[in-house]
Protein backbone atom coordinates (compact mmCIF):
# COMPACT_ATOMS: atom_id res chain seq x y z
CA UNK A 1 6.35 -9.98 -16.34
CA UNK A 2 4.33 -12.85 -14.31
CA UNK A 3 2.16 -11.89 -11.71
CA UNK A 4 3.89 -13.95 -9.41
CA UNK A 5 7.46 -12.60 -10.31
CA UNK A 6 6.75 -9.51 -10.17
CA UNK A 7 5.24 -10.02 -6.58
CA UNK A 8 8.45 -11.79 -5.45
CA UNK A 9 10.53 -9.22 -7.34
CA UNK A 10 8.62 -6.76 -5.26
CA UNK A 11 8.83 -8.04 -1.89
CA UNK A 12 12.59 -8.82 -2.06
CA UNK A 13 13.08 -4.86 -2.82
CA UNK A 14 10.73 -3.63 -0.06
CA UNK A 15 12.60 -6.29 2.25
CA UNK A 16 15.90 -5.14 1.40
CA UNK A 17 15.28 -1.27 1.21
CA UNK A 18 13.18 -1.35 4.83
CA UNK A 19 14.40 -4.27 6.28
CA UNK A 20 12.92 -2.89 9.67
CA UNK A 21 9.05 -2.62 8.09
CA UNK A 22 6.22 -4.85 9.61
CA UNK A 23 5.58 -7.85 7.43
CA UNK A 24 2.01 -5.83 6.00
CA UNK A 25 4.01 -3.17 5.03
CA UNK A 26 6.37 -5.17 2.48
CA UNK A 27 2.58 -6.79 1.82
CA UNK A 28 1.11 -3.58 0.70
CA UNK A 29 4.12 -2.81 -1.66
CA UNK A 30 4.14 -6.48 -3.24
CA UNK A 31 0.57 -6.54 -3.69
CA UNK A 32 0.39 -2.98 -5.05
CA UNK A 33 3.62 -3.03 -7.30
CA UNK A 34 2.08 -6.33 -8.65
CA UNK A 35 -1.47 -4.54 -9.31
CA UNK A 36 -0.05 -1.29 -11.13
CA UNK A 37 1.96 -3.66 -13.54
CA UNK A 38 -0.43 -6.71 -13.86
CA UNK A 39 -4.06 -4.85 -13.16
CA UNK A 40 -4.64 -8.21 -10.81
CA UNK A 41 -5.18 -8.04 -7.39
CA UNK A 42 -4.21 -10.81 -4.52
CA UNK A 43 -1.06 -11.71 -3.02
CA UNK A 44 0.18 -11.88 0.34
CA UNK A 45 -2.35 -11.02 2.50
CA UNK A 46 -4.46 -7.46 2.61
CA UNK A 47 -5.57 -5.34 1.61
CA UNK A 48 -5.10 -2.70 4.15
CA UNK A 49 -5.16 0.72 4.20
CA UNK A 50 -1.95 1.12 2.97
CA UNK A 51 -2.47 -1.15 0.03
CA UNK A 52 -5.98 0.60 -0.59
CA UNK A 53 -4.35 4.08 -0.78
CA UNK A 54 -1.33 3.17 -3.08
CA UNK A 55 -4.19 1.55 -5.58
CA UNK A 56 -6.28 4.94 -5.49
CA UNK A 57 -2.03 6.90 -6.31
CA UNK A 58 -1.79 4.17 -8.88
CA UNK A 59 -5.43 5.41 -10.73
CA UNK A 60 -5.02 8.56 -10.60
CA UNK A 61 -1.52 8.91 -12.39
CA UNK A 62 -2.82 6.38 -15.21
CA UNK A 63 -0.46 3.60 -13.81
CA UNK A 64 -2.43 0.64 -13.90
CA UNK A 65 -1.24 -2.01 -16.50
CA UNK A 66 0.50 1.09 -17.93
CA UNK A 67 4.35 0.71 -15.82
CA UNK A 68 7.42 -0.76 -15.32
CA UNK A 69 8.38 -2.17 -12.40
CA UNK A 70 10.31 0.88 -11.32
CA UNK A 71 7.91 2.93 -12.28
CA UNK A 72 5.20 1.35 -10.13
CA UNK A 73 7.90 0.54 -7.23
CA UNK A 74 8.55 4.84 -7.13
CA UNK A 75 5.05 5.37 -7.11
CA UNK A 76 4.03 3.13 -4.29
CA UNK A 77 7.28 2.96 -1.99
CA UNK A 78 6.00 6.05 -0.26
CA UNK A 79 2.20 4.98 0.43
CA UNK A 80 3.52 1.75 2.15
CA UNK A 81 6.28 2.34 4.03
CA UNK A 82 6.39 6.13 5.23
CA UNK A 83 4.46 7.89 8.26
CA UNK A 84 0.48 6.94 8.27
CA UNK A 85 -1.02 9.84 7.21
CA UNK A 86 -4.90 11.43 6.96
CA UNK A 87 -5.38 10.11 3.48
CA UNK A 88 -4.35 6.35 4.66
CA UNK A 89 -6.66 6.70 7.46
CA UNK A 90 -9.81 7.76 5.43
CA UNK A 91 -9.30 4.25 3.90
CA UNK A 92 -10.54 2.27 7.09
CA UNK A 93 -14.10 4.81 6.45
CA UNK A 94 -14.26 3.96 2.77
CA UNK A 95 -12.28 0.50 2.00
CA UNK A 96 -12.39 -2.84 3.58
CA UNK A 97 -9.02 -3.02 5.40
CA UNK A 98 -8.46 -5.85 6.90
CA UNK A 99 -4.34 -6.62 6.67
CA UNK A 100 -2.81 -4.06 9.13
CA UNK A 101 -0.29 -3.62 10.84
CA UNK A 102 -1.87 -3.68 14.61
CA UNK A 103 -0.60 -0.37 15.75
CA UNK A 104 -1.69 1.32 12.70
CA UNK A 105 -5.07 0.94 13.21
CA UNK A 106 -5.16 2.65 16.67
CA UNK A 107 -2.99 5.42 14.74
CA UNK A 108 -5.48 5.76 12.25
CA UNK A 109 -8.45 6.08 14.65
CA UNK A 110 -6.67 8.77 15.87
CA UNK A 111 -5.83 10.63 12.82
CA UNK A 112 -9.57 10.69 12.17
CA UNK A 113 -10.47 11.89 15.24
CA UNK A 114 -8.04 14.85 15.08
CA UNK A 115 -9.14 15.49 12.33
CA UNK A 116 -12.74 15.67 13.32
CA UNK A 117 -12.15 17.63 16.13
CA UNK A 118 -10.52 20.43 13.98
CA UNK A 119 -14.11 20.64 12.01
């Protein structure tokens, strides 16, 4: 599948199954469903933390250029459309993020700073 298809593909989906999501959230799955099946990077916008950490879930179960479009859809959904967690957070420390959505970033901050405050 094109790179470009599969992006569309992608951000109808996200768009239809979270219809309520900031526009950098149906972003981050596009551009990260189109990355695990192409292995090329770009898109709409990004990348953010959200796009960063789906990339880094993507490596590490041996997805990239190696999936379907369901396959890489299952794996990613999650990263860029539930809660913020730690893990997205560390990406602002370790990533340039630069395509997020505005409240997120102040959540973020704050997940770090719990976080450093328990250690």
């Amino acid at each position: 599948m094109e790179y470009d298809g599969v992006l569309d593909r992608a951000m109808k989906l996200g768009k239809e199954r979270h219809s309520n999501a900031p526009q950098q959230h149906h972003a981050a799955f596009a551009n990260s469903v189109a990355y695990l099946i192409t292995g090329m990077s770009g898109g709409f916008g990004g990348p953010s933390m959200r796009e960063h950490w789906a990339s880094r879930i993507g490596h590490s179960a041996g997805l990239v250029s190696n999936c379907t479009f369901e396959q890489a859809s299952e794996a990613v959904e999650g990263c860029c459309y539930d809660p913020l967690t730690y893990e997205h957070a560390c990406m602002l420390n370790v990533e340039h993020c630069f395509d997020d959505a505005p409240e997120e970033v102040k959540e973020a901050r704050r997940l770090l700073a719990a976080k450093n405050r328990e250690n």
